[in-house]
C-alpha atoms as a PDB file:
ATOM      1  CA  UNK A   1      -4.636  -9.607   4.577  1.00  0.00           C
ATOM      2  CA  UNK A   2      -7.783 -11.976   4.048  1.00  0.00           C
ATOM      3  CA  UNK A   3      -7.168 -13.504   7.890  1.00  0.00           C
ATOM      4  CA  UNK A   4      -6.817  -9.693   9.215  1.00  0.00           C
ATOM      5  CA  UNK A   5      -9.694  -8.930   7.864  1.00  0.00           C
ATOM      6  CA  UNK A   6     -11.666 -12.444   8.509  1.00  0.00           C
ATOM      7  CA  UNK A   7     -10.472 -11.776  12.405  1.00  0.00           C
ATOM      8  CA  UNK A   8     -12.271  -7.615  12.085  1.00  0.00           C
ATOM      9  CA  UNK A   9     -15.555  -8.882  10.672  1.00  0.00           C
ATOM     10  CA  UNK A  10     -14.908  -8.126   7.217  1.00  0.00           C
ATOM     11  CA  UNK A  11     -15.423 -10.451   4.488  1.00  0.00           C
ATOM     12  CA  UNK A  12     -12.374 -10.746   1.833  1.00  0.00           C
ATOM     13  CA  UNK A  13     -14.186 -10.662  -1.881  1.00  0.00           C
ATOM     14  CA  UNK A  14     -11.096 -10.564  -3.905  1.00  0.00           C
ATOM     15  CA  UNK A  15      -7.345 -11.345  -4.203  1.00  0.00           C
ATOM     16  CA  UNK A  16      -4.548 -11.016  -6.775  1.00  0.00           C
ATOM     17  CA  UNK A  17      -1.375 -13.295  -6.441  1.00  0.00           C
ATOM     18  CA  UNK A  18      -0.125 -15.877  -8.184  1.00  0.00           C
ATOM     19  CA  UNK A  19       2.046 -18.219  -6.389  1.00  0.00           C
ATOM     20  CA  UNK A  20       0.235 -21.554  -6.226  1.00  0.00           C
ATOM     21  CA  UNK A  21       0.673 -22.117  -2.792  1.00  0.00           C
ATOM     22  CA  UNK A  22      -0.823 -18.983  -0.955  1.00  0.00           C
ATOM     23  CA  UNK A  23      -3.530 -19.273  -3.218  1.00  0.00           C
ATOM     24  CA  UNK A  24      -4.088 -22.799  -2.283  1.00  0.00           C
ATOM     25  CA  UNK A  25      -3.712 -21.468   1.380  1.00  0.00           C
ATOM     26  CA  UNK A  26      -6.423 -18.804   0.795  1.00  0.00           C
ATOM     27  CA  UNK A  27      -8.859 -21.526  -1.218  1.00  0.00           C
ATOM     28  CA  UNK A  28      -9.001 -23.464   1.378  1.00  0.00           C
ATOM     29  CA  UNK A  29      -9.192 -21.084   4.276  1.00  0.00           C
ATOM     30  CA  UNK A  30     -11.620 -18.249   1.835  1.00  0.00           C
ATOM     31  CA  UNK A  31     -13.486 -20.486  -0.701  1.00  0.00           C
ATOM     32  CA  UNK A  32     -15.876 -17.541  -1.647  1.00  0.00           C
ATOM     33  CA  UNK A  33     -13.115 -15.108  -1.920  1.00  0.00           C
ATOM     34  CA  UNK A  34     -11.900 -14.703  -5.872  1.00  0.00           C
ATOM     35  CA  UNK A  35      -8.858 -15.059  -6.915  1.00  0.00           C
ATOM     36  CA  UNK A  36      -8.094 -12.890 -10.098  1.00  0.00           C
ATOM     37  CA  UNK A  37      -4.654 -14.035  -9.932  1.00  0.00           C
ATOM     38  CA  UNK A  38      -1.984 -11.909 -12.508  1.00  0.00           C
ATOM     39  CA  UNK A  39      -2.862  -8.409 -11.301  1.00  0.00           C
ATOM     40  CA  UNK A  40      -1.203  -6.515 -14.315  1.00  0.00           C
ATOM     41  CA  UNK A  41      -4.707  -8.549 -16.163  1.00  0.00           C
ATOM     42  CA  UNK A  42      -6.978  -7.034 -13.323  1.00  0.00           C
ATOM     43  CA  UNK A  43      -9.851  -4.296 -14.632  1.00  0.00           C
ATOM     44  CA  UNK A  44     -10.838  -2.361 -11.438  1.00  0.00           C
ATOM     45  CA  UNK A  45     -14.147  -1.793 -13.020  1.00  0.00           C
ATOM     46  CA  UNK A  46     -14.757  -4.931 -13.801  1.00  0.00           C
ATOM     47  CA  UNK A  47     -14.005  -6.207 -10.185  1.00  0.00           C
ATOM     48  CA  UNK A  48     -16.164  -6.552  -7.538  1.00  0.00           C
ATOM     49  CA  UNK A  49     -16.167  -2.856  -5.772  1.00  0.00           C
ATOM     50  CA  UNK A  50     -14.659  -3.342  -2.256  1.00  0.00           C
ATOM     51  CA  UNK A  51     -14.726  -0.396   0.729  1.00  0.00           C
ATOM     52  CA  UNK A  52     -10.664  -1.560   1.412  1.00  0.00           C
ATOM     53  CA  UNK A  53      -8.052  -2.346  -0.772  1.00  0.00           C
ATOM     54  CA  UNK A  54      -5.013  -3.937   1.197  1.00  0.00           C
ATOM     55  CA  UNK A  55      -1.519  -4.768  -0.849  1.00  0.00           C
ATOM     56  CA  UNK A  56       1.893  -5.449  -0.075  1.00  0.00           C
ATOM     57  CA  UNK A  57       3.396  -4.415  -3.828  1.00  0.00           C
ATOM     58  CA  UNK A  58       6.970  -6.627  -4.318  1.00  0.00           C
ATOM     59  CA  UNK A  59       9.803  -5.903  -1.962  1.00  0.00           C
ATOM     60  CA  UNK A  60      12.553  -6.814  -3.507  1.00  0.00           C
ATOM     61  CA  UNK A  61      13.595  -4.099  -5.853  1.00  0.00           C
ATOM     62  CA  UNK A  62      13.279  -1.817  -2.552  1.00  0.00           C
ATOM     63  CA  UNK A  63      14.986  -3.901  -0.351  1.00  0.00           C
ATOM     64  CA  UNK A  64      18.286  -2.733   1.223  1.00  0.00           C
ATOM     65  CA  UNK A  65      18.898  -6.868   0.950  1.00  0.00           C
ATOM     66  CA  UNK A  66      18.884  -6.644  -2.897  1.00  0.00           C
ATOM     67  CA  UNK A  67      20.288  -4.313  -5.163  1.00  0.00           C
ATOM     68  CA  UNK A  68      17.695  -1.521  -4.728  1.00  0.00           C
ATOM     69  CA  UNK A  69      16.521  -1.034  -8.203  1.00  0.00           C
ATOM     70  CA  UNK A  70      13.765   0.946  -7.508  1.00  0.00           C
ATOM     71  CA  UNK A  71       9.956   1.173  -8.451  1.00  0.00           C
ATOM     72  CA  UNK A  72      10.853   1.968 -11.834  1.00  0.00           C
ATOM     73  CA  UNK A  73      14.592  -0.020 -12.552  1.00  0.00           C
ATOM     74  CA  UNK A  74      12.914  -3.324 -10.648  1.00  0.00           C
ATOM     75  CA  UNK A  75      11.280  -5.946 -12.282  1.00  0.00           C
ATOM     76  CA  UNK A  76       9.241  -6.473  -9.612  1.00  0.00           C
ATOM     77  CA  UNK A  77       8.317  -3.561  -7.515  1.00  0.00           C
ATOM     78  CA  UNK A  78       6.858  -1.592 -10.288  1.00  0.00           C
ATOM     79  CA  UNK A  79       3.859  -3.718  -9.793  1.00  0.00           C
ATOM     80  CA  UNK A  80       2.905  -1.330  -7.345  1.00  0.00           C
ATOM     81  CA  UNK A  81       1.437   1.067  -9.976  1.00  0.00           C
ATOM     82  CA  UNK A  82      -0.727  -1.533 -10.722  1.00  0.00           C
ATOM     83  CA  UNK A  83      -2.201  -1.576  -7.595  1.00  0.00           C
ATOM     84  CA  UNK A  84      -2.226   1.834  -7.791  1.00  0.00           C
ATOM     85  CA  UNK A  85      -4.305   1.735 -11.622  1.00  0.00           C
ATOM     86  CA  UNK A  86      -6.855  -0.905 -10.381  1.00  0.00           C
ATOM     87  CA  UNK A  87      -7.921   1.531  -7.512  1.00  0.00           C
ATOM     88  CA  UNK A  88      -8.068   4.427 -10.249  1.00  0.00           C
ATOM     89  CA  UNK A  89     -10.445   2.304 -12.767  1.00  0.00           C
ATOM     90  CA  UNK A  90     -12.681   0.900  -9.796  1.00  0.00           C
ATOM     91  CA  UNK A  91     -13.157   4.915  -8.002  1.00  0.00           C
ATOM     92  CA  UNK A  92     -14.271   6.145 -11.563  1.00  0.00           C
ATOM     93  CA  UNK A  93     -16.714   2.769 -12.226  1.00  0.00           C
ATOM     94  CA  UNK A  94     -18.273   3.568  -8.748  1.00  0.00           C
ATOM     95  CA  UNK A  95     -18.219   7.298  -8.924  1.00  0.00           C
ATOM     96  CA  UNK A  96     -15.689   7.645  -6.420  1.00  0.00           C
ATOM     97  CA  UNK A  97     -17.189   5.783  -3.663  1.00  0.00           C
ATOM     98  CA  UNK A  98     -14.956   2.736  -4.042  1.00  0.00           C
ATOM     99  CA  UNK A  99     -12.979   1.798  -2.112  1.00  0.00           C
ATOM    100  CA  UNK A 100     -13.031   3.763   0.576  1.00  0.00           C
ATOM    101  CA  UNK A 101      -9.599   3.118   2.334  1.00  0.00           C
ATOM    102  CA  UNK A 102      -6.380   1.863   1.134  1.00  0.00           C
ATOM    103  CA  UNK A 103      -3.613   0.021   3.029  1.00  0.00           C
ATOM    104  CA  UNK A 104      -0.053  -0.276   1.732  1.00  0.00           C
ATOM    105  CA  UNK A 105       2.788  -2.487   3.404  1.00  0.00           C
ATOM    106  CA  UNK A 106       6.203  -2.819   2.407  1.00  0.00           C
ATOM    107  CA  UNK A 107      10.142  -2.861   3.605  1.00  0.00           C
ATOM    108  CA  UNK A 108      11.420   0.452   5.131  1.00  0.00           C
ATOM    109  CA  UNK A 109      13.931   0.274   2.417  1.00  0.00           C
ATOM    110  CA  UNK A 110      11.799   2.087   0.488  1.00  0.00           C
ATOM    111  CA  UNK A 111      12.331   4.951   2.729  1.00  0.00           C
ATOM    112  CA  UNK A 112      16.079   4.708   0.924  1.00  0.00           C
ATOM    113  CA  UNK A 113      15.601   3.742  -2.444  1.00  0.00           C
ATOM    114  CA  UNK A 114      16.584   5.368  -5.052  1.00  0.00           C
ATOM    115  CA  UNK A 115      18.177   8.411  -2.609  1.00  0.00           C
ATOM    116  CA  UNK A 116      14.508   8.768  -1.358  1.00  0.00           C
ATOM    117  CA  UNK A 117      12.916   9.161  -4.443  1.00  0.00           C
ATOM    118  CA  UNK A 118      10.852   6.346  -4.511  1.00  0.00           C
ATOM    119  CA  UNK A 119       8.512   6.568  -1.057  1.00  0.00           C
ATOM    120  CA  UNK A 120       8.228  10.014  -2.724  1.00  0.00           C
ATOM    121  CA  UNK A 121       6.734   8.009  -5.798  1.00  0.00           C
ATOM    122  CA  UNK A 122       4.387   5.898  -3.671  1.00  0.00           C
ATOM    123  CA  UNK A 123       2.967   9.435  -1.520  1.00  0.00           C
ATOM    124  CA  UNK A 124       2.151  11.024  -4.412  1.00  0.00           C
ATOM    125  CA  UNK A 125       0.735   7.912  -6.378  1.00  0.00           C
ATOM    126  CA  UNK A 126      -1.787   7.973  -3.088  1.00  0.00           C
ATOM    127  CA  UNK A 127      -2.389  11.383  -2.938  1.00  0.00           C
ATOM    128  CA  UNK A 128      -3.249  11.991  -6.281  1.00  0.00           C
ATOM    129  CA  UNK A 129      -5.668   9.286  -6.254  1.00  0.00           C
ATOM    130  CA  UNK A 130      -7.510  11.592  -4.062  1.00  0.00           C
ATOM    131  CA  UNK A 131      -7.194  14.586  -5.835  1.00  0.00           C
ATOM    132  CA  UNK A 132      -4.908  14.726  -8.661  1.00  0.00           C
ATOM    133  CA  UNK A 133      -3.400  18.145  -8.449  1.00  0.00           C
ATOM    134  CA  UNK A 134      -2.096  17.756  -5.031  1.00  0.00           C
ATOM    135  CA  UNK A 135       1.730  17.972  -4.740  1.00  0.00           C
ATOM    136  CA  UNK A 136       3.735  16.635  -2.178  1.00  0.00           C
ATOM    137  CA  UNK A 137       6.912  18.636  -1.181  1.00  0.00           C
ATOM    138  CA  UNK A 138       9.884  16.980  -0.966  1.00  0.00           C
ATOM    139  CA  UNK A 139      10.989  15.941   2.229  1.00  0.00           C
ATOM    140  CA  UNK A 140      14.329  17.470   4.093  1.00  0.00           C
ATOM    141  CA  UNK A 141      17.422  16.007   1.877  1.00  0.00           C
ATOM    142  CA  UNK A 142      20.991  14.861   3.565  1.00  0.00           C
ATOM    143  CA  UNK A 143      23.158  17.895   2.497  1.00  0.00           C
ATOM    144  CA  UNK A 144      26.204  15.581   1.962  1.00  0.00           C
ATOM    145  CA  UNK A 145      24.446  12.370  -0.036  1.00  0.00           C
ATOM    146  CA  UNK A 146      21.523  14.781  -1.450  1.00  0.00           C
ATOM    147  CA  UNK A 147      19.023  11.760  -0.343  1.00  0.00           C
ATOM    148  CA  UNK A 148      15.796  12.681   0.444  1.00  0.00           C
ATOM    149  CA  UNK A 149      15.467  11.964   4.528  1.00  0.00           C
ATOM    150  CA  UNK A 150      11.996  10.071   5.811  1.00  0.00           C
ATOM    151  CA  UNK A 151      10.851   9.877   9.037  1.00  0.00           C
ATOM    152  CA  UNK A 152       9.220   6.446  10.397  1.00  0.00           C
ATOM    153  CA  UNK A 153       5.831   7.947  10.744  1.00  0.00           C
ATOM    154  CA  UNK A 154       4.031  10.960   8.960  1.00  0.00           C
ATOM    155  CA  UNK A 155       0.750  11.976   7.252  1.00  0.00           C
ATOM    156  CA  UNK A 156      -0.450  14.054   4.322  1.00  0.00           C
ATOM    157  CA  UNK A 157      -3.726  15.353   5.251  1.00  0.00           C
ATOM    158  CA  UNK A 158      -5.923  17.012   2.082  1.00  0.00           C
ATOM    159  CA  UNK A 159      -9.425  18.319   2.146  1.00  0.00           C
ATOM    160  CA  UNK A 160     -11.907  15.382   2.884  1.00  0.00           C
ATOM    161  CA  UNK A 161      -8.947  12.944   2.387  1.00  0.00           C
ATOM    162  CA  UNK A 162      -5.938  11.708   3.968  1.00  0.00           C
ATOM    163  CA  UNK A 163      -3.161   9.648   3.623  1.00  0.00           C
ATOM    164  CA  UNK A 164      -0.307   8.379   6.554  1.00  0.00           C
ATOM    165  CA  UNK A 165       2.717   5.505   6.888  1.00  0.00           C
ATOM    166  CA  UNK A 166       3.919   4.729  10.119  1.00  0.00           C
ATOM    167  CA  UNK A 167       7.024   1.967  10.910  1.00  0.00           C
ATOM    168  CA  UNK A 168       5.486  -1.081  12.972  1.00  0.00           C
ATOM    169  CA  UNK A 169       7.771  -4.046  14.296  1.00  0.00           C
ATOM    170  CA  UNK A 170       6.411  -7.667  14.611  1.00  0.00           C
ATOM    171  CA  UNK A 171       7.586  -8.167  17.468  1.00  0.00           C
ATOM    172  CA  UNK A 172       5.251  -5.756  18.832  1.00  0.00           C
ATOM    173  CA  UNK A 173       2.464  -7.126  17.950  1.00  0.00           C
ATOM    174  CA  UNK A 174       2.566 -10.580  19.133  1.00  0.00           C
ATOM    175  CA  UNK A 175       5.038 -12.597  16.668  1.00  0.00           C
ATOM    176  CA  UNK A 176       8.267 -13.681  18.456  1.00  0.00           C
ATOM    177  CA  UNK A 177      11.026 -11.951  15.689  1.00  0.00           C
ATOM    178  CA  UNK A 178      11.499  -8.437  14.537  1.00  0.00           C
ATOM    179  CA  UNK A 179      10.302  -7.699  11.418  1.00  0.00           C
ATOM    180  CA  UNK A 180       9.647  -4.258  10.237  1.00  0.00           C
ATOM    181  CA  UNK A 181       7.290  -2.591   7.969  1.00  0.00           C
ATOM    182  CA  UNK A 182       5.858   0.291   6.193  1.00  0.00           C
ATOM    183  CA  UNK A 183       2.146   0.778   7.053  1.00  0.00           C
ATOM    184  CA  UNK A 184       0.362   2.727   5.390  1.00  0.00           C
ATOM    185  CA  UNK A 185      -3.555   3.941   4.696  1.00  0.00           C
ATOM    186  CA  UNK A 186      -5.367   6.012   2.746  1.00  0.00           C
ATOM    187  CA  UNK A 187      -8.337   7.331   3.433  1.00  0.00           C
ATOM    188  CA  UNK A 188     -10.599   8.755   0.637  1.00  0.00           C
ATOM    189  CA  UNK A 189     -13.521  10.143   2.266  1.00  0.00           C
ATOM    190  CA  UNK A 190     -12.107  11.823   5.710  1.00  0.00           C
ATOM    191  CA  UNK A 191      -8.537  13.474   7.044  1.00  0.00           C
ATOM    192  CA  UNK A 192      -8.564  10.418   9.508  1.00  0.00           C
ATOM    193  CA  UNK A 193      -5.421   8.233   8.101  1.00  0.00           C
ATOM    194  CA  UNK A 194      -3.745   9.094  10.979  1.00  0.00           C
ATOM    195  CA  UNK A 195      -6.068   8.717  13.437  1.00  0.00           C
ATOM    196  CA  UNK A 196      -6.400   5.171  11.816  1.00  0.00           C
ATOM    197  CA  UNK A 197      -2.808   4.145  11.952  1.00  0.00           C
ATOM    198  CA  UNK A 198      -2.000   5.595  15.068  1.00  0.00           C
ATOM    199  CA  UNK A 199      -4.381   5.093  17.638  1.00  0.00           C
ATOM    200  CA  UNK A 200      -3.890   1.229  18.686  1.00  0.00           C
ATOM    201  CA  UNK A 201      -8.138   1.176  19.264  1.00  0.00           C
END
C-alpha cells in the first residue's frame, strides 16, 4: 500500500504491522512514514488524521486454504474490526472529515465464509461507519446449502456515501501469476465507490 500510493503522489504517514521484515522493507524505502506497529494498541485519535486508510485485515481465517474460521472463530481475521475501530475513533477526533476513503483487500474466500455470513460482516462494518443505522439486506441464499450467494462485484450506495468490492486478478494488472482479490473502497463523502473501483482511469 505505501509503494501504491508513493507511485499516485500520495505520501504514506502511517502503518501498522508487525513482522520485522516488511517493516524493515518500508523503513528503508518510507523513513518518514510511522510505524505504530501492534494495531489492536492503535488510538485513531491519537494518530495522525489521513484522507485514505488502506488495509488488507488477515486472510487466513477466511481462506478456503485454511479451515475457514471466520471473522469471529479466527484468531487472526478478527483483526479486521480493528481496522474497522481505528477509522471510528479518528472520524469522531476530526469531526468526520477523516479519512475520507477506505480501501479493503482480502481473499474471495470471504465471499464463502462462514455460509456467507462474514462479507456480510465486513459490508455492514463499512456501511455503518457512514451512517450507523443503515442495514444491508442479505444477499440471495443457495436454497439447498442456505449460504448466502455474492457476486464478484457490487456496491452499496447511501446518501453522500458509498461503499463497493469488486474481484481483480494479478495477472491483469501486470504481475505474471493469478492471484485474486477482494477490492474494496469506501467512500465517506460522495456515492462514487463505484465509480472509483470500476472505471480503470
Amino acid at each position: 500500500a505505501p509503494l501504491a500510493a508513493a507511485m499516485l503522489g500520495w505520501t504514506p504517514v502511517w502503518a501498522s504491522e508487525i513482522e520485522p521484515y516488511p517493516v524493515a522493507v518500508t523503513s528503508a524505502r518510507f523513513p518518514d512514514m510511522i510505524h505504530h506497529g501492534d494495531i489492536t494498541q492503535i488510538n485513531g485519535a491519537e494518530v495522525p488524521p489521513v484522507d485514505v486508510i488502506a488495509g488488507g485485515s488477515p486472510c487466513q481465517d477466511l481462506s478456503v486454504a485454511g479451515k475457514q474460521a471466520g471473522l469471529h472463530g479466527g484468531e487472526r481475521s478478527v483483526l479486521f474490526y480493528e481496522m474497522i475501530r481505528i477509522i471510528r475513533e479518528m472520524r469522531e477526533a476530526t469531526h468526520g472529515t477523516s479519512p475520507r476513503f477506505v480501501v479493503w483487500e482480502n481473499v474471495p474466500g470471504a465471499f464463502s465464509s462462514n455460509q456467507g455470513r462474514d462479507f456480510l460482516a465486513v459490508v455492514e462494518a463499512f456501511c455503518t461507519i457512514a451512517d450507523d443505522t443503515v442495514h444491508v439486506p442479505d444477499p440471495k441464499a443457495d436454497k439447498r446449502t442456505g449460504r448466502l450467494v455474492w457476486r464478484t462485484a457490487g456496491a452499496v450506495v447511501g446518501d453522500g456515501w458509498s461503499f463497493a468490492w469488486r474481484v481483480l486478478d494479478a495477472q491483469y494488472w501486470g504481475v505474471p501469476q493469478r492471484r485474486r482479490r477482494i477490492y474494496a473502497v469506501l467512500d465517506l463523502g460522495s456515492e462514487r465507490a463505484g465509480e472509483i473501483l470500476f472505471e480503470r482511469t
